[in-house]
PDBML (XML) file of the C-alpha atoms, coordinates in Angstrom:
<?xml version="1.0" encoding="UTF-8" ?>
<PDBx:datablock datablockName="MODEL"
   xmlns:PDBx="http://pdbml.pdb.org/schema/pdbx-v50.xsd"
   xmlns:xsi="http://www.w3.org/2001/XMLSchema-instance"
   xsi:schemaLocation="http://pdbml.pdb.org/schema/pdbx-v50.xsd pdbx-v50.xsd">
   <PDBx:atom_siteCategory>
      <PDBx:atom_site id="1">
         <PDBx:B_iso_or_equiv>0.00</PDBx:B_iso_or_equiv>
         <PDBx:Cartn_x>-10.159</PDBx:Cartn_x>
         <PDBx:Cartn_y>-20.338</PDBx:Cartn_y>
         <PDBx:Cartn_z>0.225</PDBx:Cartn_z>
         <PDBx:auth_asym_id>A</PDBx:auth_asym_id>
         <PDBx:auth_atom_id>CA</PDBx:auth_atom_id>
         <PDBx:auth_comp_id>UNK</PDBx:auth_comp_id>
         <PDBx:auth_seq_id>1</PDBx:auth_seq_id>
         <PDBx:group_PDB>ATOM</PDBx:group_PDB>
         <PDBx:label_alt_id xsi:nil="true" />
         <PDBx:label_asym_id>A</PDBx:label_asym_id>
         <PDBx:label_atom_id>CA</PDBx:label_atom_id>
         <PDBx:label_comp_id>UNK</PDBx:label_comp_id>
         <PDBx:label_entity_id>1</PDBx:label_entity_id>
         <PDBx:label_seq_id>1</PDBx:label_seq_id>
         <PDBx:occupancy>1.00</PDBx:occupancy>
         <PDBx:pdbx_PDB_model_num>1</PDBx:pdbx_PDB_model_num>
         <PDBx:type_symbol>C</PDBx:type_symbol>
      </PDBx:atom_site>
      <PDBx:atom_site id="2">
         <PDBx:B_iso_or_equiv>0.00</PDBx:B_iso_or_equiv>
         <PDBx:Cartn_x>-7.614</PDBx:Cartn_x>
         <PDBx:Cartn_y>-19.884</PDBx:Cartn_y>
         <PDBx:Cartn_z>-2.353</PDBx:Cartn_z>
         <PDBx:auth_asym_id>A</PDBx:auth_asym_id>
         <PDBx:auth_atom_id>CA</PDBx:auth_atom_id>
         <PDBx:auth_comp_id>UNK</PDBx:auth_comp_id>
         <PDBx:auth_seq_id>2</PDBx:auth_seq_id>
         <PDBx:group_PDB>ATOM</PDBx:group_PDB>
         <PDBx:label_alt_id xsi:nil="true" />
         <PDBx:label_asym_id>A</PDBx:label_asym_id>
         <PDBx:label_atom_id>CA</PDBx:label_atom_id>
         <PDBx:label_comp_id>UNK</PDBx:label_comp_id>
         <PDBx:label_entity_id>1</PDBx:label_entity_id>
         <PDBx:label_seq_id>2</PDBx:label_seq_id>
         <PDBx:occupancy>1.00</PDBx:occupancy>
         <PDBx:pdbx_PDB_model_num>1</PDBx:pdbx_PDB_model_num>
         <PDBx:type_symbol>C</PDBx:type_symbol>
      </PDBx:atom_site>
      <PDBx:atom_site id="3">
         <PDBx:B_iso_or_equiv>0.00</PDBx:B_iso_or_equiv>
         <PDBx:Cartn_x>-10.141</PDBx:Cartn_x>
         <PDBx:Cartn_y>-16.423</PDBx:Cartn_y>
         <PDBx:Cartn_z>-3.532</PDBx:Cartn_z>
         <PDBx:auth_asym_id>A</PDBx:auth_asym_id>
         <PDBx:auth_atom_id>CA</PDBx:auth_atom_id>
         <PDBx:auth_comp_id>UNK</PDBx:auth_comp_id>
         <PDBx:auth_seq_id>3</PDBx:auth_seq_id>
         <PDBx:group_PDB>ATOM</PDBx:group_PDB>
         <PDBx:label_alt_id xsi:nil="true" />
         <PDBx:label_asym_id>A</PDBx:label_asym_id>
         <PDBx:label_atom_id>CA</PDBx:label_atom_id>
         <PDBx:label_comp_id>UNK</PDBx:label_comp_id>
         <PDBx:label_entity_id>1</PDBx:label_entity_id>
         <PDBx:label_seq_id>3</PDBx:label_seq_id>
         <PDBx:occupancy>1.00</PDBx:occupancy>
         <PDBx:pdbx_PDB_model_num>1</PDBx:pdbx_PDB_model_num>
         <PDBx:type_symbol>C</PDBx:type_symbol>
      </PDBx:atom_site>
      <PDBx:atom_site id="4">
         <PDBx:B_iso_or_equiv>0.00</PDBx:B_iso_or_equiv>
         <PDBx:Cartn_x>-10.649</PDBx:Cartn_x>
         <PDBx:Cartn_y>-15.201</PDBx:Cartn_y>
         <PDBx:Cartn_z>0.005</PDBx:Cartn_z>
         <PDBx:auth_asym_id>A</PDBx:auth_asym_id>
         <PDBx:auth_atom_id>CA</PDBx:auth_atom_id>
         <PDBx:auth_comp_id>UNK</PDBx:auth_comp_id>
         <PDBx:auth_seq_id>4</PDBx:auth_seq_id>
         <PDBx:group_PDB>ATOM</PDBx:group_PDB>
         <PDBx:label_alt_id xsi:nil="true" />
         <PDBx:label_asym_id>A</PDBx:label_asym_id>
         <PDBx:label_atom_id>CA</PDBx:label_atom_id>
         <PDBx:label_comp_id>UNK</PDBx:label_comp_id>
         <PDBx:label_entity_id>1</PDBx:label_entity_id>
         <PDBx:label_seq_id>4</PDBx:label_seq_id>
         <PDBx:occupancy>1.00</PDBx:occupancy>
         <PDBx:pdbx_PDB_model_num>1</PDBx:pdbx_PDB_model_num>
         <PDBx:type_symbol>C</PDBx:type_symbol>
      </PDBx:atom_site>
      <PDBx:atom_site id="5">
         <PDBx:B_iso_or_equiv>0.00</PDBx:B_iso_or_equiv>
         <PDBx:Cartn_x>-6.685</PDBx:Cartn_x>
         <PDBx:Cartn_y>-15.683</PDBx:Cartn_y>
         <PDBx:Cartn_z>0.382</PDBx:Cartn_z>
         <PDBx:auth_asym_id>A</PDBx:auth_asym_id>
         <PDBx:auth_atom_id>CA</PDBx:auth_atom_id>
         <PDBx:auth_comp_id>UNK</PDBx:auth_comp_id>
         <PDBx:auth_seq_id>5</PDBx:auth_seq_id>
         <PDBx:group_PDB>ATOM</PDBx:group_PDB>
         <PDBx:label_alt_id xsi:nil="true" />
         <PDBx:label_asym_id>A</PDBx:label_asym_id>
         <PDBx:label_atom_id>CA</PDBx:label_atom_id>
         <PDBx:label_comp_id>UNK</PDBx:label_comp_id>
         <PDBx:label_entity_id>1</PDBx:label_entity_id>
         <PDBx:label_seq_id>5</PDBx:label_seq_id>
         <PDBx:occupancy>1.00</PDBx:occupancy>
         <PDBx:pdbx_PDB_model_num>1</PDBx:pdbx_PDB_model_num>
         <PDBx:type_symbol>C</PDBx:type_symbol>
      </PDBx:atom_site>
      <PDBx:atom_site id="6">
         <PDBx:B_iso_or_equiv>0.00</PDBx:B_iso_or_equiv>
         <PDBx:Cartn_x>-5.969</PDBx:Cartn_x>
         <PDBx:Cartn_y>-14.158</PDBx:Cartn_y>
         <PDBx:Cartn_z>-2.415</PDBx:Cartn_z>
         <PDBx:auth_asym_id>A</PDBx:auth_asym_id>
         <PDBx:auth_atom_id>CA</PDBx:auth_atom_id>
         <PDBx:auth_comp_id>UNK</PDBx:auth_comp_id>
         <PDBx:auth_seq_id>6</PDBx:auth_seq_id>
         <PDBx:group_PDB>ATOM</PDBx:group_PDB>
         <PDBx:label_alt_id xsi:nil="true" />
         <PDBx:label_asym_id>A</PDBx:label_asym_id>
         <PDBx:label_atom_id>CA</PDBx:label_atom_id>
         <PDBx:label_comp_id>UNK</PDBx:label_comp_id>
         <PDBx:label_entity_id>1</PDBx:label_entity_id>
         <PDBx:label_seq_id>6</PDBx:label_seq_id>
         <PDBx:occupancy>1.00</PDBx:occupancy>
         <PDBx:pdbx_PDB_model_num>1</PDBx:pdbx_PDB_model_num>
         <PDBx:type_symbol>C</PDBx:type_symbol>
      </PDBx:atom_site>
      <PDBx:atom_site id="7">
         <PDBx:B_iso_or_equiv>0.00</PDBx:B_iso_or_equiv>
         <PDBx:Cartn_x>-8.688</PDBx:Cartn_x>
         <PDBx:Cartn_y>-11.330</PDBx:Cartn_y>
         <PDBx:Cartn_z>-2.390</PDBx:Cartn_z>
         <PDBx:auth_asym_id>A</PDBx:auth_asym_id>
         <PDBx:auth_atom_id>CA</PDBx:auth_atom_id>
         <PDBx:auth_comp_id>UNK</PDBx:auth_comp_id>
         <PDBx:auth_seq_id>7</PDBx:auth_seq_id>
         <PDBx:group_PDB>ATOM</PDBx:group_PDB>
         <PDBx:label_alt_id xsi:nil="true" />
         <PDBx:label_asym_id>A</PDBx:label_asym_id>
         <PDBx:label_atom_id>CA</PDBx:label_atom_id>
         <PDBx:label_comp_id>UNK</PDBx:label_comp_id>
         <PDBx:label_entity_id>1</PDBx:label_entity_id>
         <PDBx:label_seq_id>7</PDBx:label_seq_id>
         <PDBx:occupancy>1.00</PDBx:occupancy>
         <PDBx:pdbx_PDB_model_num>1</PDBx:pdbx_PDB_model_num>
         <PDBx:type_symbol>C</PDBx:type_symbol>
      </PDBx:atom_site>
      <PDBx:atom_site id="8">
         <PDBx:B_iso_or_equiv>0.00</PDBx:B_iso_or_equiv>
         <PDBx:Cartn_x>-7.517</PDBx:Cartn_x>
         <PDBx:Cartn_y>-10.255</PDBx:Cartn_y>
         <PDBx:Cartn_z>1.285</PDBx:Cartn_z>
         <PDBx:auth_asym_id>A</PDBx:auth_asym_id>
         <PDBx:auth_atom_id>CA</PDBx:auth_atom_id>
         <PDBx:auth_comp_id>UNK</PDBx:auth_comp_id>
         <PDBx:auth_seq_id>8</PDBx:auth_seq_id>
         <PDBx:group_PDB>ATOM</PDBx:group_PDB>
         <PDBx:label_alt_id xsi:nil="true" />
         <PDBx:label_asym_id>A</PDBx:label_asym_id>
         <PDBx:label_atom_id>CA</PDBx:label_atom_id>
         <PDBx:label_comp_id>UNK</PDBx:label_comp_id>
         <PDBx:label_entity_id>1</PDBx:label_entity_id>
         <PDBx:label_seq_id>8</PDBx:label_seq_id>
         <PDBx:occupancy>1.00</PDBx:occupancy>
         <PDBx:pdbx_PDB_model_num>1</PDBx:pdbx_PDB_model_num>
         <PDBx:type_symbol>C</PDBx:type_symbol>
      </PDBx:atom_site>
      <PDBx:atom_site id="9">
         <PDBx:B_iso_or_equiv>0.00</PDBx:B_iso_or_equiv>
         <PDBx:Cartn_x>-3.723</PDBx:Cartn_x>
         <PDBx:Cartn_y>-10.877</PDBx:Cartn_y>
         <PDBx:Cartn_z>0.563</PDBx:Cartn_z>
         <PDBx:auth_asym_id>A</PDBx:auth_asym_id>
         <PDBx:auth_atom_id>CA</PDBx:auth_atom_id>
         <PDBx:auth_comp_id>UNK</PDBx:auth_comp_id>
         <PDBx:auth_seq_id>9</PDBx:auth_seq_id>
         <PDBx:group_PDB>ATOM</PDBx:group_PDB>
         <PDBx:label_alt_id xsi:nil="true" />
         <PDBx:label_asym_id>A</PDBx:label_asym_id>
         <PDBx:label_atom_id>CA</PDBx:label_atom_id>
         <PDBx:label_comp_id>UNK</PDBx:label_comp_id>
         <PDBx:label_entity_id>1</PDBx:label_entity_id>
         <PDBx:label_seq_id>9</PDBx:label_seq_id>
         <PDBx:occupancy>1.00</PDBx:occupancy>
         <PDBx:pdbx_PDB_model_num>1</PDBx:pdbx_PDB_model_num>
         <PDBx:type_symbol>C</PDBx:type_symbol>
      </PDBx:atom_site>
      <PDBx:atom_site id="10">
         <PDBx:B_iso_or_equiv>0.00</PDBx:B_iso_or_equiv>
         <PDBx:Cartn_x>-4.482</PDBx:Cartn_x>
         <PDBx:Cartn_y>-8.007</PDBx:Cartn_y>
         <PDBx:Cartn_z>-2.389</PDBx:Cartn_z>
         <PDBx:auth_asym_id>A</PDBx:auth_asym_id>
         <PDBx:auth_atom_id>CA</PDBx:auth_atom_id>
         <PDBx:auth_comp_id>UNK</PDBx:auth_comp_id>
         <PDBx:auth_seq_id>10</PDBx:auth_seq_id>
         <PDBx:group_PDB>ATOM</PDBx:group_PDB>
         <PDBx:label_alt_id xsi:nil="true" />
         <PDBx:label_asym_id>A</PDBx:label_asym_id>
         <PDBx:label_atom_id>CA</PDBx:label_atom_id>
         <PDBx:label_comp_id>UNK</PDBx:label_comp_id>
         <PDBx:label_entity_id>1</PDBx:label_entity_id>
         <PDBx:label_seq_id>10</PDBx:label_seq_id>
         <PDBx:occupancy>1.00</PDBx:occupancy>
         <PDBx:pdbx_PDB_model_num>1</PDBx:pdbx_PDB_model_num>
         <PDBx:type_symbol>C</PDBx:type_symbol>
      </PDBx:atom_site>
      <PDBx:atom_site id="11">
         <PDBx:B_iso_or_equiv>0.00</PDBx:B_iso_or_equiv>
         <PDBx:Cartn_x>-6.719</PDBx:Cartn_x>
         <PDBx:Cartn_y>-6.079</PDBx:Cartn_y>
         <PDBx:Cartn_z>-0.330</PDBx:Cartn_z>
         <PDBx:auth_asym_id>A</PDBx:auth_asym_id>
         <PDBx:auth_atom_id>CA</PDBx:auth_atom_id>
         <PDBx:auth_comp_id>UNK</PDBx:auth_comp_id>
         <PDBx:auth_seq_id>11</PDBx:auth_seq_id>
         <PDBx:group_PDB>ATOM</PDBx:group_PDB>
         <PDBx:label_alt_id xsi:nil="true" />
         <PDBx:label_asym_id>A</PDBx:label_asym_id>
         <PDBx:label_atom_id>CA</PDBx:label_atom_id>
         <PDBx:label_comp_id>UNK</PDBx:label_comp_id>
         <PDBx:label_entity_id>1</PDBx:label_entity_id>
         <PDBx:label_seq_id>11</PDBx:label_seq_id>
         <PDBx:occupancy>1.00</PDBx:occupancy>
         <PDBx:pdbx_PDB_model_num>1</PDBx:pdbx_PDB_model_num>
         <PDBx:type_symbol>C</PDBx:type_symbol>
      </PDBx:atom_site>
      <PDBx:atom_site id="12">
         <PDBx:B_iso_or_equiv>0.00</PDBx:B_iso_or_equiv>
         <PDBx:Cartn_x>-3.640</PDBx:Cartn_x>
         <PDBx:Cartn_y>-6.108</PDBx:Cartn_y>
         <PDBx:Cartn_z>2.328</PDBx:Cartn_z>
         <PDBx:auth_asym_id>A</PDBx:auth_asym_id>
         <PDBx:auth_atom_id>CA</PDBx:auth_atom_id>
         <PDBx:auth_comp_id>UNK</PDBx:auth_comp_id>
         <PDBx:auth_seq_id>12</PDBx:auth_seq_id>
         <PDBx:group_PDB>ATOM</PDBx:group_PDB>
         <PDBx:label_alt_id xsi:nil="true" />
         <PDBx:label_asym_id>A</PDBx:label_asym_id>
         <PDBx:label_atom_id>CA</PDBx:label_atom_id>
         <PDBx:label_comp_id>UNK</PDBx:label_comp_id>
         <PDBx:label_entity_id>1</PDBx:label_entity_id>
         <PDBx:label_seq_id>12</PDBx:label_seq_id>
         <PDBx:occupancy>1.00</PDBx:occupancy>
         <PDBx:pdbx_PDB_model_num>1</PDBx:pdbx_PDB_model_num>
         <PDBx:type_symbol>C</PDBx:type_symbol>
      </PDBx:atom_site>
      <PDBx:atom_site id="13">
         <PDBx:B_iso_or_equiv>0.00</PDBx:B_iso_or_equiv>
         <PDBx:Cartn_x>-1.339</PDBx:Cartn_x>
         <PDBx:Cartn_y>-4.736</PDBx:Cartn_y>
         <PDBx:Cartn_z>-0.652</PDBx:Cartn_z>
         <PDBx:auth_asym_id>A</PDBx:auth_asym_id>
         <PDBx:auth_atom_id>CA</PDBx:auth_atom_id>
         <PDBx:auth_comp_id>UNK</PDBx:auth_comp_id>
         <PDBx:auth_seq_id>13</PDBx:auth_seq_id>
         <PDBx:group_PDB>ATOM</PDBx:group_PDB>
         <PDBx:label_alt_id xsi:nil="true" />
         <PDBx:label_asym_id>A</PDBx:label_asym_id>
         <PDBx:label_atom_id>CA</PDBx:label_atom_id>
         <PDBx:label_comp_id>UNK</PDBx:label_comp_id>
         <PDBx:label_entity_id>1</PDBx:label_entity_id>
         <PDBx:label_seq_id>13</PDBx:label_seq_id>
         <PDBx:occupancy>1.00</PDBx:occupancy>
         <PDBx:pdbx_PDB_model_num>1</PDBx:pdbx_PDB_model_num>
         <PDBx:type_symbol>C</PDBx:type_symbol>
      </PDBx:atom_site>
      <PDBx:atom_site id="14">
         <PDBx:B_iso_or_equiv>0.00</PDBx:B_iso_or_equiv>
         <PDBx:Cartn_x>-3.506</PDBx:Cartn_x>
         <PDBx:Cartn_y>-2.527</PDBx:Cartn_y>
         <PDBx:Cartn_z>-1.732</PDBx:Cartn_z>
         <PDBx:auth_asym_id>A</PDBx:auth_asym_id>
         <PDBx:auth_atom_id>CA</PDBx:auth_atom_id>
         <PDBx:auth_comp_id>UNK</PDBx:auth_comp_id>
         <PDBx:auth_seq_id>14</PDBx:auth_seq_id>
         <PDBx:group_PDB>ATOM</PDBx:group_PDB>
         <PDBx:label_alt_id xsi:nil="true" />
         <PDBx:label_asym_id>A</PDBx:label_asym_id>
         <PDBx:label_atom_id>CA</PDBx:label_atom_id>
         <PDBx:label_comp_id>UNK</PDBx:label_comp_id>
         <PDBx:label_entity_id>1</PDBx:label_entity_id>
         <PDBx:label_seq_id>14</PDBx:label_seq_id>
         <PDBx:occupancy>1.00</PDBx:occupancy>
         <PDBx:pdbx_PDB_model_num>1</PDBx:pdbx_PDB_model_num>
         <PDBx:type_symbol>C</PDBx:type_symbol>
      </PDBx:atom_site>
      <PDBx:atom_site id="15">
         <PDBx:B_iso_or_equiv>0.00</PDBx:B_iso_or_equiv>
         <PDBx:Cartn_x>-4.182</PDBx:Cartn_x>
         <PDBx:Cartn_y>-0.781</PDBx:Cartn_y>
         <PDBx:Cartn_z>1.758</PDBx:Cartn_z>
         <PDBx:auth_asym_id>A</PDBx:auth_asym_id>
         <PDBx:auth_atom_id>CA</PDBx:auth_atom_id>
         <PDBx:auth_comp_id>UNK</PDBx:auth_comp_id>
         <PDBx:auth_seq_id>15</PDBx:auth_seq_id>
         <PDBx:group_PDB>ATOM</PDBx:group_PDB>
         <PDBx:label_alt_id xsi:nil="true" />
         <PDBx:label_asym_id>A</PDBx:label_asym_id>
         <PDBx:label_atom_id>CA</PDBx:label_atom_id>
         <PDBx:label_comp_id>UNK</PDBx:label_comp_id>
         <PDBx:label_entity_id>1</PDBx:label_entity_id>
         <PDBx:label_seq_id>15</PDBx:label_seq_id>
         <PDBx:occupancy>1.00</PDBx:occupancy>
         <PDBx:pdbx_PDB_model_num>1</PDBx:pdbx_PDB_model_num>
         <PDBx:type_symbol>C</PDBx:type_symbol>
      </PDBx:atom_site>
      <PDBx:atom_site id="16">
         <PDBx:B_iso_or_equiv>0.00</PDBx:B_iso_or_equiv>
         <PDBx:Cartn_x>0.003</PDBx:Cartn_x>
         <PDBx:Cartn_y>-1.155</PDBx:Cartn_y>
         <PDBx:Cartn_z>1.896</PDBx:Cartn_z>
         <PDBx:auth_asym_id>A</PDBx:auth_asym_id>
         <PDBx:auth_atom_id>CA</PDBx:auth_atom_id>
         <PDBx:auth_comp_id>UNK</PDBx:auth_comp_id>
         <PDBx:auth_seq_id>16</PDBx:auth_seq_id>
         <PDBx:group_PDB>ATOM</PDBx:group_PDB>
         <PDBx:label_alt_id xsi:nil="true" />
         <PDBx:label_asym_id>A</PDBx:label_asym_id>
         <PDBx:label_atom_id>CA</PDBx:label_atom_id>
         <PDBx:label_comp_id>UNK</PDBx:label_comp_id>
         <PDBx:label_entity_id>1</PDBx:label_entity_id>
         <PDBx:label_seq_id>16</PDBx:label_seq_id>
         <PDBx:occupancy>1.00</PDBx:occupancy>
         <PDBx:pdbx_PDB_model_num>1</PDBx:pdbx_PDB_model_num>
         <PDBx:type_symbol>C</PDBx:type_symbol>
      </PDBx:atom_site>
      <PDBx:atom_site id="17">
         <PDBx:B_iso_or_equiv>0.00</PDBx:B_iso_or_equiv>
         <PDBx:Cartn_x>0.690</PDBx:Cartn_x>
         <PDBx:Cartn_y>1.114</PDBx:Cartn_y>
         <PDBx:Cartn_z>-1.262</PDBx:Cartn_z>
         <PDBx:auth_asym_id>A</PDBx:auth_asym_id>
         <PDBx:auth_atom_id>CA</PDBx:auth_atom_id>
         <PDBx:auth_comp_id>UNK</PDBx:auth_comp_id>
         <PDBx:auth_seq_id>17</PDBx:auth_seq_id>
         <PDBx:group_PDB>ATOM</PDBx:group_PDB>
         <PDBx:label_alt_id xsi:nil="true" />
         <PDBx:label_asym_id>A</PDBx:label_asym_id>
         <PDBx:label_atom_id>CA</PDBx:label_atom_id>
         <PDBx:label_comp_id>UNK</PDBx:label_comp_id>
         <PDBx:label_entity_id>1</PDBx:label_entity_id>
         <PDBx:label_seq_id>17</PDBx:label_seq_id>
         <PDBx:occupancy>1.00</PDBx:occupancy>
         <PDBx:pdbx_PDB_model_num>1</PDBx:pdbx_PDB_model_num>
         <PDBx:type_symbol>C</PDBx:type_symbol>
      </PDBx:atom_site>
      <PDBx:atom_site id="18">
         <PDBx:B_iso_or_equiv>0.00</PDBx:B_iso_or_equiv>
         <PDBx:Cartn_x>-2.401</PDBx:Cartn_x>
         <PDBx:Cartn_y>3.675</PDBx:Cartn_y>
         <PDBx:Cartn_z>-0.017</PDBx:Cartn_z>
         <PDBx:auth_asym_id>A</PDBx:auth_asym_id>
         <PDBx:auth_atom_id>CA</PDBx:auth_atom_id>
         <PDBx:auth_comp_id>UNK</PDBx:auth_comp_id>
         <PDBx:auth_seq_id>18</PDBx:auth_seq_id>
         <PDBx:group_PDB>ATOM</PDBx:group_PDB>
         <PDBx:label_alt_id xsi:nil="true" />
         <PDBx:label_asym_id>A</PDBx:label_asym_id>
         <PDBx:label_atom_id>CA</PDBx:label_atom_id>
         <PDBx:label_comp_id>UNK</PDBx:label_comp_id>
         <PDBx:label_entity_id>1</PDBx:label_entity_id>
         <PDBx:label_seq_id>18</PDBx:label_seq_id>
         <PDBx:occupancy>1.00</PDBx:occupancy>
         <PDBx:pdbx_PDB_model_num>1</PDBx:pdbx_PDB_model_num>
         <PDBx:type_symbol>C</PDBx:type_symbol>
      </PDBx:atom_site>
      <PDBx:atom_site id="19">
         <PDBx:B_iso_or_equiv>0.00</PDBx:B_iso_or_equiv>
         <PDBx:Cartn_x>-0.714</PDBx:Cartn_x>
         <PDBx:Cartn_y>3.940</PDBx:Cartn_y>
         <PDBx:Cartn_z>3.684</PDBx:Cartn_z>
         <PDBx:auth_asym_id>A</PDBx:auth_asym_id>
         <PDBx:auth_atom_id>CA</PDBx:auth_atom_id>
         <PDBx:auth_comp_id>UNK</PDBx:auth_comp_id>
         <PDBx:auth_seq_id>19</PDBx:auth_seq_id>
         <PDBx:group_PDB>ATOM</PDBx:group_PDB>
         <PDBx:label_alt_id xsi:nil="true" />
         <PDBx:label_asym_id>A</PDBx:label_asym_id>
         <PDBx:label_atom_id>CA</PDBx:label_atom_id>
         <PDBx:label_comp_id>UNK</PDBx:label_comp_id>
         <PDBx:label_entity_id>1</PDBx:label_entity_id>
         <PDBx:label_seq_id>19</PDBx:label_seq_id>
         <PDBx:occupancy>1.00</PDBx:occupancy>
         <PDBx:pdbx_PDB_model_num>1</PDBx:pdbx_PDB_model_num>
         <PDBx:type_symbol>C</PDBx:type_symbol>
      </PDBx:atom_site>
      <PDBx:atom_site id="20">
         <PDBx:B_iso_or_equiv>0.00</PDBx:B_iso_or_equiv>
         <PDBx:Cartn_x>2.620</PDBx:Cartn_x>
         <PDBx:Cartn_y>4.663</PDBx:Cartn_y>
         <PDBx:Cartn_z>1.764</PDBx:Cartn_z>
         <PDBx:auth_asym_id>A</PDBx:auth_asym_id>
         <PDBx:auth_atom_id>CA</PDBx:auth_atom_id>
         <PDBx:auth_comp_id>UNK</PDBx:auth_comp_id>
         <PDBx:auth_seq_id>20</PDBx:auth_seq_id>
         <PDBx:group_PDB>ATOM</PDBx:group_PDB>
         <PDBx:label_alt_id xsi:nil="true" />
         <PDBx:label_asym_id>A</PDBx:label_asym_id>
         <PDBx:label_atom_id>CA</PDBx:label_atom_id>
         <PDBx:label_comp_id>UNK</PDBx:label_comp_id>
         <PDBx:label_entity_id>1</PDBx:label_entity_id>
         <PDBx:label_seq_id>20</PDBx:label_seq_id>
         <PDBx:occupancy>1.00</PDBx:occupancy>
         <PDBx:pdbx_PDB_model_num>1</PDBx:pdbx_PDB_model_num>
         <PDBx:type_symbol>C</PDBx:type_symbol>
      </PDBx:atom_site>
      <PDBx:atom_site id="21">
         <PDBx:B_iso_or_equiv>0.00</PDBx:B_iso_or_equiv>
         <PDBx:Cartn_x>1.380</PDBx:Cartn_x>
         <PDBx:Cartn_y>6.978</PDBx:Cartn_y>
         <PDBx:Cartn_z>-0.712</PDBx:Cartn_z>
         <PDBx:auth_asym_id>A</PDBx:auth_asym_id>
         <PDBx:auth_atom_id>CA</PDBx:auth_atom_id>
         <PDBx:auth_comp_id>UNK</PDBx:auth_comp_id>
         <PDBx:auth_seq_id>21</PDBx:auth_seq_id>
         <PDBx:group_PDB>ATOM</PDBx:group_PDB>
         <PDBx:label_alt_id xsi:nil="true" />
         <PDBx:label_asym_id>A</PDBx:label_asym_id>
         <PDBx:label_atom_id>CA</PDBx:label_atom_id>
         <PDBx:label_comp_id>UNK</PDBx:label_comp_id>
         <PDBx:label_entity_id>1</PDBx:label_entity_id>
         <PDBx:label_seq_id>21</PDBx:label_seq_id>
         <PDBx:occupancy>1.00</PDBx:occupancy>
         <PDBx:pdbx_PDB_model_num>1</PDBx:pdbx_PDB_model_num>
         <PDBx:type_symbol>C</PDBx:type_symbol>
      </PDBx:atom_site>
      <PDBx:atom_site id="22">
         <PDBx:B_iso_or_equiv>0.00</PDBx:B_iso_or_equiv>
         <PDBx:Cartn_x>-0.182</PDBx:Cartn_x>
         <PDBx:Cartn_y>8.741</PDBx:Cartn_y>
         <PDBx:Cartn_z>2.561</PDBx:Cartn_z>
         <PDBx:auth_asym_id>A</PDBx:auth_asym_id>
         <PDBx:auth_atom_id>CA</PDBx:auth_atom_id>
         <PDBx:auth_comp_id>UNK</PDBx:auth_comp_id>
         <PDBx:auth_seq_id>22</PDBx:auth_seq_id>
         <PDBx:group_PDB>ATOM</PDBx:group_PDB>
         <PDBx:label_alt_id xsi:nil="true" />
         <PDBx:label_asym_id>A</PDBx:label_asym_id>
         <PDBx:label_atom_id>CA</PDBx:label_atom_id>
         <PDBx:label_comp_id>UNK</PDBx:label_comp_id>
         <PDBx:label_entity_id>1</PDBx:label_entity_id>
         <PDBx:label_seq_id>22</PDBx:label_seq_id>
         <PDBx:occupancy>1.00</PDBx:occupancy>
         <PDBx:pdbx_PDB_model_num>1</PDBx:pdbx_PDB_model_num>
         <PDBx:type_symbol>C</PDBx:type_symbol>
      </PDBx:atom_site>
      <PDBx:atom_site id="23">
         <PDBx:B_iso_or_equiv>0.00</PDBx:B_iso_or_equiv>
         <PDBx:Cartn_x>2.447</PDBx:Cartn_x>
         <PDBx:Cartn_y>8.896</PDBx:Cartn_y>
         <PDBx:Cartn_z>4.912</PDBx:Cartn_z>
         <PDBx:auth_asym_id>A</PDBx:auth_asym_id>
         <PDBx:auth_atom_id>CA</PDBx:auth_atom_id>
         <PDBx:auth_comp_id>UNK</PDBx:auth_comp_id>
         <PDBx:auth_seq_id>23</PDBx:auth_seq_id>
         <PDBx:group_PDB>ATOM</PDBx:group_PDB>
         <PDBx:label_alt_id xsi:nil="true" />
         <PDBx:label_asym_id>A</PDBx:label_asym_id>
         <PDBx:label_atom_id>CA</PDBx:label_atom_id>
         <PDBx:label_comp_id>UNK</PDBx:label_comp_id>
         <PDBx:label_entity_id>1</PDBx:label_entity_id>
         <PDBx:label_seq_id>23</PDBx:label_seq_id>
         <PDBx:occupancy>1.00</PDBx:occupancy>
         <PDBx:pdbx_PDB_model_num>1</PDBx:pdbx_PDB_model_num>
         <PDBx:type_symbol>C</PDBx:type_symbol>
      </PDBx:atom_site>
      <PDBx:atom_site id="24">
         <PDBx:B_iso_or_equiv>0.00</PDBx:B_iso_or_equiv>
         <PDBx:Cartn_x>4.762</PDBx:Cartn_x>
         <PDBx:Cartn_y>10.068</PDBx:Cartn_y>
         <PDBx:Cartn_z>1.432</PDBx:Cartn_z>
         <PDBx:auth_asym_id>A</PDBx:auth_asym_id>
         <PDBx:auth_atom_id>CA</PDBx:auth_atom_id>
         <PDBx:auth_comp_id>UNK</PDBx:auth_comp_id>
         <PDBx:auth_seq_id>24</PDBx:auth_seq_id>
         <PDBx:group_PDB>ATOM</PDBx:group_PDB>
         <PDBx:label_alt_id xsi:nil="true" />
         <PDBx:label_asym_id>A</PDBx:label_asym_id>
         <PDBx:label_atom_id>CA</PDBx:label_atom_id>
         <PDBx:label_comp_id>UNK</PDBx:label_comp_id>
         <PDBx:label_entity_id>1</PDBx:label_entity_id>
         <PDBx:label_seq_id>24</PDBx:label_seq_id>
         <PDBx:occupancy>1.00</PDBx:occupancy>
         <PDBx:pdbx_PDB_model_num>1</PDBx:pdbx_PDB_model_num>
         <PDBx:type_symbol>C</PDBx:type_symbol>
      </PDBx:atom_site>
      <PDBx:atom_site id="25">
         <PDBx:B_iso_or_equiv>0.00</PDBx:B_iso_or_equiv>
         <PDBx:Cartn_x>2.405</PDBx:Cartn_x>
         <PDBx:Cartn_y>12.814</PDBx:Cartn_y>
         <PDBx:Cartn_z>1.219</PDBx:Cartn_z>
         <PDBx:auth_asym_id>A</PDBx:auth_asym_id>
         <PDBx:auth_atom_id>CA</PDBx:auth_atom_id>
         <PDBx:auth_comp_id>UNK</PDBx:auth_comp_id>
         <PDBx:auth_seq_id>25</PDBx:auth_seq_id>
         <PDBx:group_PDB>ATOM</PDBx:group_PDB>
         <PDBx:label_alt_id xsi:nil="true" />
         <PDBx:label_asym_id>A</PDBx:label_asym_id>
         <PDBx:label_atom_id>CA</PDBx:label_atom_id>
         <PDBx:label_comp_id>UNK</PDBx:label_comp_id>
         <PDBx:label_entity_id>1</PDBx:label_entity_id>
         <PDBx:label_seq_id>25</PDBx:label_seq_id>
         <PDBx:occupancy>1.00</PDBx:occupancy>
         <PDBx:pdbx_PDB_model_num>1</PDBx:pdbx_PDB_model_num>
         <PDBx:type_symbol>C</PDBx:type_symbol>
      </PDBx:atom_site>
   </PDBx:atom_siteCategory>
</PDBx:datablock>
């Protein structure tokens, strides 16, 4: 659970910083 947690909670970041860098662009 802890994995899964942790592997969507960075999943969630990393889709964060690409819809950033997208809407900067």
């Amino acid at each position: 659970g802890c994995s899964g947690g942790a592997g969507f909670g960075f999943g969630r970041t990393v889709s964060s910083d690409l819809t950033g860098v997208v809407q900067e662009s």
